[in-house]
C-alpha atoms as a PDB file:
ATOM      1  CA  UNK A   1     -42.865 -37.023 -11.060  1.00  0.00           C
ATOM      2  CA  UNK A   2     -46.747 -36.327 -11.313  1.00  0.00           C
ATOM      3  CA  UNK A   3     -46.485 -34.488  -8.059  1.00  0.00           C
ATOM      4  CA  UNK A   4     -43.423 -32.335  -9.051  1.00  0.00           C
ATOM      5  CA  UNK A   5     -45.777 -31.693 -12.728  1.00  0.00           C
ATOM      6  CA  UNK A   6     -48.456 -30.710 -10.982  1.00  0.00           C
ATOM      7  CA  UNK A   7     -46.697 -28.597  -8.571  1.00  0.00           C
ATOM      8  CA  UNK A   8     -44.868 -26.438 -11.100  1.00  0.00           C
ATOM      9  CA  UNK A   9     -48.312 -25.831 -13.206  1.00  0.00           C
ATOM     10  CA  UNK A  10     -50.364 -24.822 -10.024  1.00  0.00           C
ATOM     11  CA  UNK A  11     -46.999 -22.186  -9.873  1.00  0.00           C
ATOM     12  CA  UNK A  12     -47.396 -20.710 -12.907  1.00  0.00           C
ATOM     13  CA  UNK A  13     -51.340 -21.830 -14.209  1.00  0.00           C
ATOM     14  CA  UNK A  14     -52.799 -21.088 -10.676  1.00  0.00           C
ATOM     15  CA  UNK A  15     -52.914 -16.846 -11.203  1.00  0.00           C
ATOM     16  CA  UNK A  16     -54.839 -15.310 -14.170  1.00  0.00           C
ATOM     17  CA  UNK A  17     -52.657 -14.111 -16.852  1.00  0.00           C
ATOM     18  CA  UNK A  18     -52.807 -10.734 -17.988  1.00  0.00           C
ATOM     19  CA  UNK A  19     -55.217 -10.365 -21.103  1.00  0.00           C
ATOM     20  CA  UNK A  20     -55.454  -6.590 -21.187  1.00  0.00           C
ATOM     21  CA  UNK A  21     -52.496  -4.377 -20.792  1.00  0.00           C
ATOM     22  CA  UNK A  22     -52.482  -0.723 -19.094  1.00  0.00           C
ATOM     23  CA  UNK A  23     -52.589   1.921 -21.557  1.00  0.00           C
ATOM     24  CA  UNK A  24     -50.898   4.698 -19.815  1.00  0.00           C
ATOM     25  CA  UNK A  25     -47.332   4.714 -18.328  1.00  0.00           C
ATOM     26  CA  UNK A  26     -46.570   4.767 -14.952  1.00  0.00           C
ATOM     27  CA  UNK A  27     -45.961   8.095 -13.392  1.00  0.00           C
ATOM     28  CA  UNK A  28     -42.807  10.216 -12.913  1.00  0.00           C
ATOM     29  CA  UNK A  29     -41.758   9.019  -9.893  1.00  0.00           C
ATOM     30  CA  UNK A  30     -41.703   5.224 -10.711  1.00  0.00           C
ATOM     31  CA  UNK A  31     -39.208   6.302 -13.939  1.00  0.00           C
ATOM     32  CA  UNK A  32     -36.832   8.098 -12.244  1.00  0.00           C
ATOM     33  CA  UNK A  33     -36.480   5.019  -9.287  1.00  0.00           C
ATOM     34  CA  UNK A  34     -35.885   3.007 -11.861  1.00  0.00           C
ATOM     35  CA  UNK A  35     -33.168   5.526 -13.637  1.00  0.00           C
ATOM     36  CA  UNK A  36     -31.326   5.574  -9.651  1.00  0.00           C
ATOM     37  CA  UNK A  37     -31.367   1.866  -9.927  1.00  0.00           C
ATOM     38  CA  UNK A  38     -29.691   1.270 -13.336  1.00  0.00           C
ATOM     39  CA  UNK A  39     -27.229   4.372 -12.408  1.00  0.00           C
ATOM     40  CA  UNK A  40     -26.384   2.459  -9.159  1.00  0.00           C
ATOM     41  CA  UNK A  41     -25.862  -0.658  -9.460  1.00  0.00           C
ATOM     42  CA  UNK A  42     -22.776   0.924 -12.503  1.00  0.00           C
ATOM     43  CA  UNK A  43     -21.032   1.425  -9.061  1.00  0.00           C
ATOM     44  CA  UNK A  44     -17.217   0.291  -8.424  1.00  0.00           C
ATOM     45  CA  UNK A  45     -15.777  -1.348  -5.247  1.00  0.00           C
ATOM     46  CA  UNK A  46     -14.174   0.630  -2.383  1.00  0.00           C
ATOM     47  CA  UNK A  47     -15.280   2.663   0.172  1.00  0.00           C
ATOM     48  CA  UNK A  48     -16.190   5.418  -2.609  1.00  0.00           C
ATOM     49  CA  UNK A  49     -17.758   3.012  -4.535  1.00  0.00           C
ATOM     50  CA  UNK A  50     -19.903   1.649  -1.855  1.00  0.00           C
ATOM     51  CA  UNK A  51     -20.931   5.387  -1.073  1.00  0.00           C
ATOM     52  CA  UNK A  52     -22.369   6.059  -4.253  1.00  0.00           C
ATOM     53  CA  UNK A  53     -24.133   2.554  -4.462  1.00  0.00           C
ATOM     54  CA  UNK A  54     -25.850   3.222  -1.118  1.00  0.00           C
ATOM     55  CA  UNK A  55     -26.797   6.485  -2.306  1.00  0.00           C
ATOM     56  CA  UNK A  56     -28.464   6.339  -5.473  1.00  0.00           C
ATOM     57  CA  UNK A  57     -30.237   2.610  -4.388  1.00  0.00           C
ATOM     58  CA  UNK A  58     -31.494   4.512  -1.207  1.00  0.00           C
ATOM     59  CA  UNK A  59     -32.842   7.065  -3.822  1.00  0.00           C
ATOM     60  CA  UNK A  60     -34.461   4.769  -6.269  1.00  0.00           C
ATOM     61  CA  UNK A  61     -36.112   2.709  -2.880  1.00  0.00           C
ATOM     62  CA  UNK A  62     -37.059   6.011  -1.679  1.00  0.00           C
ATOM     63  CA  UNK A  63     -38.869   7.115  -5.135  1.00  0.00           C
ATOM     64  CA  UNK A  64     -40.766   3.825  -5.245  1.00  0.00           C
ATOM     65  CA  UNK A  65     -41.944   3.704  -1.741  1.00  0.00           C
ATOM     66  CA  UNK A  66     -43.496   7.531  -2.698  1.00  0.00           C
ATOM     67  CA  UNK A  67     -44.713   5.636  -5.839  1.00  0.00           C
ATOM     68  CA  UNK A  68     -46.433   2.711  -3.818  1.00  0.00           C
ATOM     69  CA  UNK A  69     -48.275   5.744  -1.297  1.00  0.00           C
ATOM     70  CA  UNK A  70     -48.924   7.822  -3.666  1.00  0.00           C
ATOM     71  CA  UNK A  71     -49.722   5.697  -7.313  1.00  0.00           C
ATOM     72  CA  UNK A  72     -50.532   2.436  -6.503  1.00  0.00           C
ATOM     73  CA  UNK A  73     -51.764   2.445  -2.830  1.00  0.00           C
ATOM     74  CA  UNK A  74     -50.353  -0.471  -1.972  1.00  0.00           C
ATOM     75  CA  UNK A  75     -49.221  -1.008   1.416  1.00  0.00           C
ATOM     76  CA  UNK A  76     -46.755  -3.931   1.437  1.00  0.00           C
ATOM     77  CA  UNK A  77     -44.996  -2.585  -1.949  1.00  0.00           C
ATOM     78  CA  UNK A  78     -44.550   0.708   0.076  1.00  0.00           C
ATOM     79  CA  UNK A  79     -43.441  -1.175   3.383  1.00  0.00           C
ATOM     80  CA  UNK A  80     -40.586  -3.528   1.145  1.00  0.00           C
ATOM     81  CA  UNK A  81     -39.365  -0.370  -0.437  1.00  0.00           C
ATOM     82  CA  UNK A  82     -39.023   2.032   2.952  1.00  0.00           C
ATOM     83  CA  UNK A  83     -37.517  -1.363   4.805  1.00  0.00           C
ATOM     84  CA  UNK A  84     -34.670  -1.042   1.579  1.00  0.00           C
ATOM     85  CA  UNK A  85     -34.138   2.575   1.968  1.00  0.00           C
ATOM     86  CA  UNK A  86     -33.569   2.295   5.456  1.00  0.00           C
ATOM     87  CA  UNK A  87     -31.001  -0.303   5.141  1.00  0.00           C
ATOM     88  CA  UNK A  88     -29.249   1.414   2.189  1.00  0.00           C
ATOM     89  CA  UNK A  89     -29.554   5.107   4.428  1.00  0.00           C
ATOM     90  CA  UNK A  90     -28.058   3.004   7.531  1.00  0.00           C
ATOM     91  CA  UNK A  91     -25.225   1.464   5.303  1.00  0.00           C
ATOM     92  CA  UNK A  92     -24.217   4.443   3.929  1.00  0.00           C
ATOM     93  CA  UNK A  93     -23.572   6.138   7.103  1.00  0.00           C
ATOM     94  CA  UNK A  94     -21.654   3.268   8.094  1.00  0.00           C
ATOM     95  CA  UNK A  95     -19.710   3.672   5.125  1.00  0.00           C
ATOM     96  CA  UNK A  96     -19.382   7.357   5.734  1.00  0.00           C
ATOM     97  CA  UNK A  97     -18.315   7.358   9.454  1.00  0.00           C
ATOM     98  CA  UNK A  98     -15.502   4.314   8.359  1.00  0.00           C
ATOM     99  CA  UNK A  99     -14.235   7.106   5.523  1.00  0.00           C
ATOM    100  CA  UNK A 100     -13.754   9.492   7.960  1.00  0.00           C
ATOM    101  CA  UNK A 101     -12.036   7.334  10.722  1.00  0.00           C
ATOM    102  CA  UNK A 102      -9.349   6.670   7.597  1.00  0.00           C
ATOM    103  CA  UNK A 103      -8.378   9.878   7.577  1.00  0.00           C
ATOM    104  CA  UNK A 104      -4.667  10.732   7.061  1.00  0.00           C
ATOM    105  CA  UNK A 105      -2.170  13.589   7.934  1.00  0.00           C
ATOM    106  CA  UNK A 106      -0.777  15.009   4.266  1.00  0.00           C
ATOM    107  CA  UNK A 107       2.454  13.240   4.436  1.00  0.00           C
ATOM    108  CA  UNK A 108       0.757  10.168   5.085  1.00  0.00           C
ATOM    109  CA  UNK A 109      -1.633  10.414   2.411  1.00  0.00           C
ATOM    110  CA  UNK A 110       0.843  11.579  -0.206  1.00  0.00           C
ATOM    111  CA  UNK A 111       2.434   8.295   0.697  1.00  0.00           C
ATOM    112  CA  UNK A 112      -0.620   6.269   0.134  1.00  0.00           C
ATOM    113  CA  UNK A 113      -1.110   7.592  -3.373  1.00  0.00           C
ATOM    114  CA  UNK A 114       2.429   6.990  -4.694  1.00  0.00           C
ATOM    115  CA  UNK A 115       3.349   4.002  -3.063  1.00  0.00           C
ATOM    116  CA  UNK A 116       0.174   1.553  -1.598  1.00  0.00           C
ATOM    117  CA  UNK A 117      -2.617   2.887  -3.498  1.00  0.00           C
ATOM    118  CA  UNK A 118      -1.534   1.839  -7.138  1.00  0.00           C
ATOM    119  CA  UNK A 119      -0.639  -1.693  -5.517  1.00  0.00           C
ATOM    120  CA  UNK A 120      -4.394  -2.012  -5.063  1.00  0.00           C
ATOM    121  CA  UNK A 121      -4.147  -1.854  -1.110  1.00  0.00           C
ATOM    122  CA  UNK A 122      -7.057  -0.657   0.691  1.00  0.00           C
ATOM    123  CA  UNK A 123      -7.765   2.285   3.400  1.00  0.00           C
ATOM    124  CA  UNK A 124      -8.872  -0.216   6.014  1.00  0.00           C
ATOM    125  CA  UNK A 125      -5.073  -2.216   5.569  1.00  0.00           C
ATOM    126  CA  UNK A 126      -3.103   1.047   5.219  1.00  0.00           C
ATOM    127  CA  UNK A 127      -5.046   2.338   8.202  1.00  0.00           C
ATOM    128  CA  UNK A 128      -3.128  -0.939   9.943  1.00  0.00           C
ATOM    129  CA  UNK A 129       0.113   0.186   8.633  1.00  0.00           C
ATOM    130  CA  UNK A 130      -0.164   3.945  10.211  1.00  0.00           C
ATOM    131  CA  UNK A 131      -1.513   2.668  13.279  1.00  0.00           C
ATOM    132  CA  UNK A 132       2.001   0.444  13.643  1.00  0.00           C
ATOM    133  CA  UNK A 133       4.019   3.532  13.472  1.00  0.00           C
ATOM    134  CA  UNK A 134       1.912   5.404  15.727  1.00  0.00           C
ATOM    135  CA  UNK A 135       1.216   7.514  12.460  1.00  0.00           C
ATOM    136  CA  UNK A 136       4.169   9.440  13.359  1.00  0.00           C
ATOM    137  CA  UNK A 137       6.855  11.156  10.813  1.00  0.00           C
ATOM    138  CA  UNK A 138       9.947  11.797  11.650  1.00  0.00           C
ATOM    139  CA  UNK A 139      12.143  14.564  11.158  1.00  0.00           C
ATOM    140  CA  UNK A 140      15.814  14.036  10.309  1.00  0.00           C
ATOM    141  CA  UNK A 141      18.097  17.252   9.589  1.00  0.00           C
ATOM    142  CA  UNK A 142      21.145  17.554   7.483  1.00  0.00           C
ATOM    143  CA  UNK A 143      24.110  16.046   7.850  1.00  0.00           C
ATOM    144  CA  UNK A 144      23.110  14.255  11.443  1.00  0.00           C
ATOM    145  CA  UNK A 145      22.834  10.259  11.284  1.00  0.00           C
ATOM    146  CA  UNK A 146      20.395   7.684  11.011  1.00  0.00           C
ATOM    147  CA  UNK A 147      22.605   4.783  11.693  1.00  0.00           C
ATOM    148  CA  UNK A 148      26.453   4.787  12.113  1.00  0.00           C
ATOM    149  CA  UNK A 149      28.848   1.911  10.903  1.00  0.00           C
ATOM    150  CA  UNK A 150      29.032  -0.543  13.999  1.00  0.00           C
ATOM    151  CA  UNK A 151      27.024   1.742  16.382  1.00  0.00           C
ATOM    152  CA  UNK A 152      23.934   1.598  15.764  1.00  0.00           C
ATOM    153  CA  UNK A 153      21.439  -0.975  16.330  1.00  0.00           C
ATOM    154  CA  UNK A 154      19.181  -2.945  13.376  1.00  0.00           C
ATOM    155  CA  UNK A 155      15.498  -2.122  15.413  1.00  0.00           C
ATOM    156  CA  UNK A 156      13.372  -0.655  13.252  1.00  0.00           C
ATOM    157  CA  UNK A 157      12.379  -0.825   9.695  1.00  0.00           C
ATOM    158  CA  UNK A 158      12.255   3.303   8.042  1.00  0.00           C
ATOM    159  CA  UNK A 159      11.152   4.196   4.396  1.00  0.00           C
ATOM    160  CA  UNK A 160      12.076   7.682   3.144  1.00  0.00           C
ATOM    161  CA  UNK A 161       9.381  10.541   2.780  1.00  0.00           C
ATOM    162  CA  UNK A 162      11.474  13.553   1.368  1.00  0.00           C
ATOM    163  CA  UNK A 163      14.396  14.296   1.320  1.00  0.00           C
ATOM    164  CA  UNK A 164      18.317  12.243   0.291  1.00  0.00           C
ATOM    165  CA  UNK A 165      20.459  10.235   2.093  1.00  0.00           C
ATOM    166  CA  UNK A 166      23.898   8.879   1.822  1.00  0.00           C
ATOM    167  CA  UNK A 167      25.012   5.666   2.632  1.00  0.00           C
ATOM    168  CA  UNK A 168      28.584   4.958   3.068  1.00  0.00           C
ATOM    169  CA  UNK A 169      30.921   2.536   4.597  1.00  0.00           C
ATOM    170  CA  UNK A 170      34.414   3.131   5.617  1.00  0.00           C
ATOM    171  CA  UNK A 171      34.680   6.798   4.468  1.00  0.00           C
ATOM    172  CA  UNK A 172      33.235   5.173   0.833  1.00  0.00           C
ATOM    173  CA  UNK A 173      30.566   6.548  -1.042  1.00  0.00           C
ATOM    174  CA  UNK A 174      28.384   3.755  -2.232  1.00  0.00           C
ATOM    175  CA  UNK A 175      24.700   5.456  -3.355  1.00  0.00           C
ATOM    176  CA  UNK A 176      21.459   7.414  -2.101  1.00  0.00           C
ATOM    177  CA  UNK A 177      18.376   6.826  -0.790  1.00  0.00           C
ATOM    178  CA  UNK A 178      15.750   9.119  -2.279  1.00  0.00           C
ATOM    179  CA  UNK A 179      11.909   9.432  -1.555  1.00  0.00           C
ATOM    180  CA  UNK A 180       9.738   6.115  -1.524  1.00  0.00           C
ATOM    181  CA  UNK A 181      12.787   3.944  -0.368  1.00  0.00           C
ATOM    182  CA  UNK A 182      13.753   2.122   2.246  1.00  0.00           C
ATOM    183  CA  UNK A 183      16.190   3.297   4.484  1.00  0.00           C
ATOM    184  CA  UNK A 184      17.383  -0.412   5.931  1.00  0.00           C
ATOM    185  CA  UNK A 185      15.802  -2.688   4.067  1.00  0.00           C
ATOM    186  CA  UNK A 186      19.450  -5.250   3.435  1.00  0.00           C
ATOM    187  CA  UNK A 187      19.734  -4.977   7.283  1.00  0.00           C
ATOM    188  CA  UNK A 188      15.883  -6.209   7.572  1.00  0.00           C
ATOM    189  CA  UNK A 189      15.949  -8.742   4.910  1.00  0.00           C
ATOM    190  CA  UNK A 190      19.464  -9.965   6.295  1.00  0.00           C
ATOM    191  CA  UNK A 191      18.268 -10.535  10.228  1.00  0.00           C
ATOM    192  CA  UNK A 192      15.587 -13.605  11.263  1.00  0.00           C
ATOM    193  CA  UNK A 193      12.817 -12.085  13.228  1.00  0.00           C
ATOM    194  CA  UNK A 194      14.713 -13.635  16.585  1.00  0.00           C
ATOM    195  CA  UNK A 195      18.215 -11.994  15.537  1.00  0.00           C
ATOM    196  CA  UNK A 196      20.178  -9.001  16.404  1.00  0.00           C
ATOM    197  CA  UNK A 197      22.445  -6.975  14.366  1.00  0.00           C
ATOM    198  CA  UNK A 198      23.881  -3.595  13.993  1.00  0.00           C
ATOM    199  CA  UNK A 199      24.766  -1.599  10.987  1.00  0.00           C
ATOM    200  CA  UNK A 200      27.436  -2.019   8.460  1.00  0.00           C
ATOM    201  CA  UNK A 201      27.234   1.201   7.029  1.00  0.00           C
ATOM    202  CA  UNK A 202      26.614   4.827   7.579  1.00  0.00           C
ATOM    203  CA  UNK A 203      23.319   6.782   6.594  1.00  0.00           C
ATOM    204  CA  UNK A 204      23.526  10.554   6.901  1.00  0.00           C
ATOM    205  CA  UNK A 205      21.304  13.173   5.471  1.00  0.00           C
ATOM    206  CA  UNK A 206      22.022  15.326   2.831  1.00  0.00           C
ATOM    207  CA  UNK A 207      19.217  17.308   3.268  1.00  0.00           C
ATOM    208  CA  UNK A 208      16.887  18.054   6.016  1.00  0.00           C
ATOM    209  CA  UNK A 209      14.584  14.622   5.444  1.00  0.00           C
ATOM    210  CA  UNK A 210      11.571  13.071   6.932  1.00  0.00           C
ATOM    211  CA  UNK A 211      10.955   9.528   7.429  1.00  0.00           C
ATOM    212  CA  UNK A 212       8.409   7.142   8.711  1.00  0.00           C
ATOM    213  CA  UNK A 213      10.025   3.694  10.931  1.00  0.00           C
ATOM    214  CA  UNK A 214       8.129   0.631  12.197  1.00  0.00           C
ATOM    215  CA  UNK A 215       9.801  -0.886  15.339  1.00  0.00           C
ATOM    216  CA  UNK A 216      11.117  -4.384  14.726  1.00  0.00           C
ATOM    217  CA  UNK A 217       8.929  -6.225  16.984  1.00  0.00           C
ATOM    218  CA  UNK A 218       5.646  -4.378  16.511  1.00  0.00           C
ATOM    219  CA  UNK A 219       6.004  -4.441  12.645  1.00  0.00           C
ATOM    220  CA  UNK A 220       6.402  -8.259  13.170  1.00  0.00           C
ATOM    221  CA  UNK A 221       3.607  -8.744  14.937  1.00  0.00           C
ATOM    222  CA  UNK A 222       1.471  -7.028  12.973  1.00  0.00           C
ATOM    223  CA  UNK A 223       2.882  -9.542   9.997  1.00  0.00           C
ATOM    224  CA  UNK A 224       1.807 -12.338  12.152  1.00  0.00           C
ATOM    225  CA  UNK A 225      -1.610 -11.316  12.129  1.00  0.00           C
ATOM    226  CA  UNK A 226      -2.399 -10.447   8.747  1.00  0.00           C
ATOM    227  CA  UNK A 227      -0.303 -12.522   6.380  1.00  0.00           C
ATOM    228  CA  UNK A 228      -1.480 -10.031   3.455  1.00  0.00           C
ATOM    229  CA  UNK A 229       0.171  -6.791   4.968  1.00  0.00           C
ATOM    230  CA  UNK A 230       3.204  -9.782   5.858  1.00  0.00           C
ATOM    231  CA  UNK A 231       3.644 -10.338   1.642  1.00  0.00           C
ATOM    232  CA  UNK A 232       3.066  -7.260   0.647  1.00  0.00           C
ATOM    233  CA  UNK A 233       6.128  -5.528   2.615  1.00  0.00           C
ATOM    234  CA  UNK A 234       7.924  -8.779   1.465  1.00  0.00           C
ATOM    235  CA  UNK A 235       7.572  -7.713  -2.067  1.00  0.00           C
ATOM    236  CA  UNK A 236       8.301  -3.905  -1.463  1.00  0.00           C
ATOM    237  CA  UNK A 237      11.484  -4.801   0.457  1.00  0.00           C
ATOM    238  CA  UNK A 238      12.557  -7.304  -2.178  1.00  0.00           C
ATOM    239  CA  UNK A 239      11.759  -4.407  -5.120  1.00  0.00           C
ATOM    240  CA  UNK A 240      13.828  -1.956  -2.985  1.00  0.00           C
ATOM    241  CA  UNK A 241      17.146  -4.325  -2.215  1.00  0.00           C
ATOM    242  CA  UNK A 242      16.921  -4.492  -6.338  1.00  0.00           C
ATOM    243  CA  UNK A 243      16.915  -1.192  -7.076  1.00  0.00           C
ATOM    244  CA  UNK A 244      19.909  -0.779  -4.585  1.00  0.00           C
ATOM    245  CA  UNK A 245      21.714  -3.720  -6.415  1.00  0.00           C
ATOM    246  CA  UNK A 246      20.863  -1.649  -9.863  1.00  0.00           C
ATOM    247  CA  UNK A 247      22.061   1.360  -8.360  1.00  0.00           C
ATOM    248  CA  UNK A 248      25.964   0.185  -7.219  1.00  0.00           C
ATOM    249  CA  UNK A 249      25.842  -1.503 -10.531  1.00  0.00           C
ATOM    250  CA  UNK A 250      25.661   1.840 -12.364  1.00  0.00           C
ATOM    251  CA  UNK A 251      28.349   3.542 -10.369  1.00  0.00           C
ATOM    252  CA  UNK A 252      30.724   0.467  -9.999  1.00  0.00           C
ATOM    253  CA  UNK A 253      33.501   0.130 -13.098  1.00  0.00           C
ATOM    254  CA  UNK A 254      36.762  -1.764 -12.847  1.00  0.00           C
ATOM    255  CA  UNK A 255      40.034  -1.397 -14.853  1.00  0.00           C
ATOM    256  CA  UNK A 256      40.657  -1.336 -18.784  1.00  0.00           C
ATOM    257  CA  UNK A 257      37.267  -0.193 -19.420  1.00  0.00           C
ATOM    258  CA  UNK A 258      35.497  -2.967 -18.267  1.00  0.00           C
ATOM    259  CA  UNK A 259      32.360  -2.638 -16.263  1.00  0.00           C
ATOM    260  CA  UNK A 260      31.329  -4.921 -13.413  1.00  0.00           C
ATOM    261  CA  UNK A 261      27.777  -6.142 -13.609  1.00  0.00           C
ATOM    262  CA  UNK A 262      26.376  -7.718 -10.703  1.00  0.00           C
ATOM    263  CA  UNK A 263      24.048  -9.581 -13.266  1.00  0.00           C
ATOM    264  CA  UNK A 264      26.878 -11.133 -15.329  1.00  0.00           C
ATOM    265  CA  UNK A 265      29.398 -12.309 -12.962  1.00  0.00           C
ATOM    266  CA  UNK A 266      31.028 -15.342 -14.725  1.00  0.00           C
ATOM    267  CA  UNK A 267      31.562 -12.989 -18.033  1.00  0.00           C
ATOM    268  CA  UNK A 268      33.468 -10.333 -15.736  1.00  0.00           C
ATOM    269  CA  UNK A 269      35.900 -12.769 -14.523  1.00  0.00           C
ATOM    270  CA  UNK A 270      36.301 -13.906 -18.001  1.00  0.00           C
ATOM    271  CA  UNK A 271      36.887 -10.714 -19.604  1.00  0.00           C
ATOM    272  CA  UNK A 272      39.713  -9.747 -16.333  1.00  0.00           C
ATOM    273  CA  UNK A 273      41.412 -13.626 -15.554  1.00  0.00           C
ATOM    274  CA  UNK A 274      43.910 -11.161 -13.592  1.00  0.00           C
ATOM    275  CA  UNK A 275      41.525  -9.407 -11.353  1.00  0.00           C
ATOM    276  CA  UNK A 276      40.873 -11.529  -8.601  1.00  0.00           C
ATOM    277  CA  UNK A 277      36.695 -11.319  -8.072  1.00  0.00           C
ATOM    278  CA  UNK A 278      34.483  -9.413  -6.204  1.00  0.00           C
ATOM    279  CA  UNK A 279      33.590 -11.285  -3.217  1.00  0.00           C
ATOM    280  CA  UNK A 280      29.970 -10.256  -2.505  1.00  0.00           C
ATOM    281  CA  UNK A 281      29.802  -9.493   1.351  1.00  0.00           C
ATOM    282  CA  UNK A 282      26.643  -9.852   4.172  1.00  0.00           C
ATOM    283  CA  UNK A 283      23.795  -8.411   3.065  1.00  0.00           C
ATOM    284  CA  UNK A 284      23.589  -6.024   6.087  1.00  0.00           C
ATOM    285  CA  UNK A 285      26.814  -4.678   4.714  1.00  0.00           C
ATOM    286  CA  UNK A 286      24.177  -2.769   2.491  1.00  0.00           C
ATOM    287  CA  UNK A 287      25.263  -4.253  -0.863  1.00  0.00           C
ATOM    288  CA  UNK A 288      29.135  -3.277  -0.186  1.00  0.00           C
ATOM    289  CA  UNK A 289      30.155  -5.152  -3.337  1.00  0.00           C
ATOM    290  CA  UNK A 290      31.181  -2.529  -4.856  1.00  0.00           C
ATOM    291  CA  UNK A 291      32.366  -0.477  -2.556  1.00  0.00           C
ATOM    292  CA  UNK A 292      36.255  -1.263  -3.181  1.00  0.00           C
ATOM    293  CA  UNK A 293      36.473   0.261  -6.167  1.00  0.00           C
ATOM    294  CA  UNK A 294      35.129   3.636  -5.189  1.00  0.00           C
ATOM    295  CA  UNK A 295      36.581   6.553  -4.450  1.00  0.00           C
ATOM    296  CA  UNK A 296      36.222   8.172  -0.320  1.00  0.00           C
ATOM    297  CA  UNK A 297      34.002  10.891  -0.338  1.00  0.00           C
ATOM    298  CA  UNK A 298      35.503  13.862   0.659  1.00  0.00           C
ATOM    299  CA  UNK A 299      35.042  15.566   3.049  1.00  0.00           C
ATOM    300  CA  UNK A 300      32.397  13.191   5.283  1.00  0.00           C
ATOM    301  CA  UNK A 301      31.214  14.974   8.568  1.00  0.00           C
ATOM    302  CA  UNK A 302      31.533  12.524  11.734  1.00  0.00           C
ATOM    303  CA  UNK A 303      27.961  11.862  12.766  1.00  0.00           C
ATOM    304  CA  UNK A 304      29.416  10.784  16.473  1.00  0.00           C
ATOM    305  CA  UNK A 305      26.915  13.339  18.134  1.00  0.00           C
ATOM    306  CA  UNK A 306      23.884  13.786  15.505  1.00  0.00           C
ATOM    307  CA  UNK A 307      22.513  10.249  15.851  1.00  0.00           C
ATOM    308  CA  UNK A 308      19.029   9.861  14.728  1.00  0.00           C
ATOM    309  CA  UNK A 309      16.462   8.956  17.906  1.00  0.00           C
ATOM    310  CA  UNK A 310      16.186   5.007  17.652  1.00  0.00           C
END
């Protein structure tokens, strides 16, 4: 315990304590290294962020090594400071040349600021995503198919850009698939990664659309190796199936005035003891509850020879 005493006061006792204090500040230069400092280290996360960290500590090392030649003549204090200004300099260009290799086309970045960007997700992850759809968008024009009822094949995974499309099943109207959604998502979320399937329904574009698709197998191995980018299209299929589910409940109504809600089944076959009840069908059958009670859309062009390119 002595030792460990007499240790701490040879720390602290051992130098001479100041008993006269400068007078005079210090110069210019020392202030305003200190001002980059304080600004600095106010920085946020990100690849922005970390840009305007590096930069302003590079500047405040930089000021004080000029303040160590030039004030104090003190070589070590000047050699610390350069060494940190180097290391900030060499980090921001790092930072800078990994900005740049993030770079998007307009559609793609469009897409990262309404969909991933307010879910938090980074540059480096979406720069992932891109890469698994060969950063390709593709064009679909009106009226020709994306997928045809019992044709086509469930391969790919495709979310919206611009543009509408209809979905129908059987000559049946059942809803649309603007901007932001998912084109297939109840045919993904219905097949096991190992499974086959082909469409239920029919997908045809109202307007001249673009779209973005992830083949099956290459989206799934890029869940395997990074679990995050795995939960996160999890949760955006899961939010998209719902808002499909919300949308056929809008549009479906059954007799007397009564309203089917997919929410409240018991209390619909309450309300209508004679109407026999909606059996819900697959899942790939993209939500085709509701279909039976709607009328055919008139009118519906056969998509035979305007399939989209799988």
């Amino acid at each position: 315990m002595g030792e460990n005493a007499s240790f701490w006061e040879s720390l602290i006792y051992a130098h001479p304590t100041c008993t006269t204090w400068k007078q005079e500040a210090e110069g210019s230069i020392y202030h305003l290294a200190s001002i980059f400092f304080v600004v600095g280290f106010m920085g946020g996360s990100g690849f922005f962020g970390l840009l305007y960290v590096f930069s302003l500590l590079g500047l405040g090392f930089l000021c004080s090594s000029v303040w160590a030649w030039l004030d104090v003549c003190a070589a070590d204090i000047f050699s610390w400071n350069f060494v940190l200004f180097a290391i900030c300099f060499v980090q921001f260009v790092y930072v800078t040349y990994q900005v740049r290799s993030v770079a998007f086309d307009r559609e793609f970045q469009e897409l990262y600021s309404a969909l991933f960007q307010p879910l938090g997700i980074s540059l480096t992850v979406y720069r992932k995503i891109v890469l698994c759809c060969d950063a390709e968008v593709i064009t679909l024009e009106k009226e020709h198919c994306y997928a045809m009822q019992g044709k086509t094949p469930i391969d790919k995974l495709s979310l919206l850009v611009s543009g509408r499309i209809r979905v129908t099943v059987d000559g049946e109207f059942l809803h649309y698939i603007f901007p932001l959604q998912f084109l297939d998502s109840p045919e993904w979320d219905s097949l096991r990664p190992t499974e086959e399937g082909i469409f239920q329904v029919t997908l045809t574009a109202e307007t001249d659309c673009r779209y973005v698709a992830w083949r099956r197998k290459k989206l799934y191995l890029l869940f395997a190796k990074h679990r995050f980018i795995s939960r996160l299209f999890s949760i955006l299929i899961g939010s998209d199936i719902a808002e499909k589910l919300y949308a056929l409940n809008d549009r479906v109504h059954v007799g007397q005035g009564f309203r089917y809600d997919i929410r409240l089944p018991n209390f619909y076959h309450v309300a209508l003891p004679e109407t026999p009840p909606v059996q819900p069908s697959h899942r790939s059958h993209h939500l085709q509850r509701g279909s039976p009670m709607r009328k055919p859309t008139a009118g519906l062009t056969n998509c035979g020879s305007f399939l989209a390119p799988s």
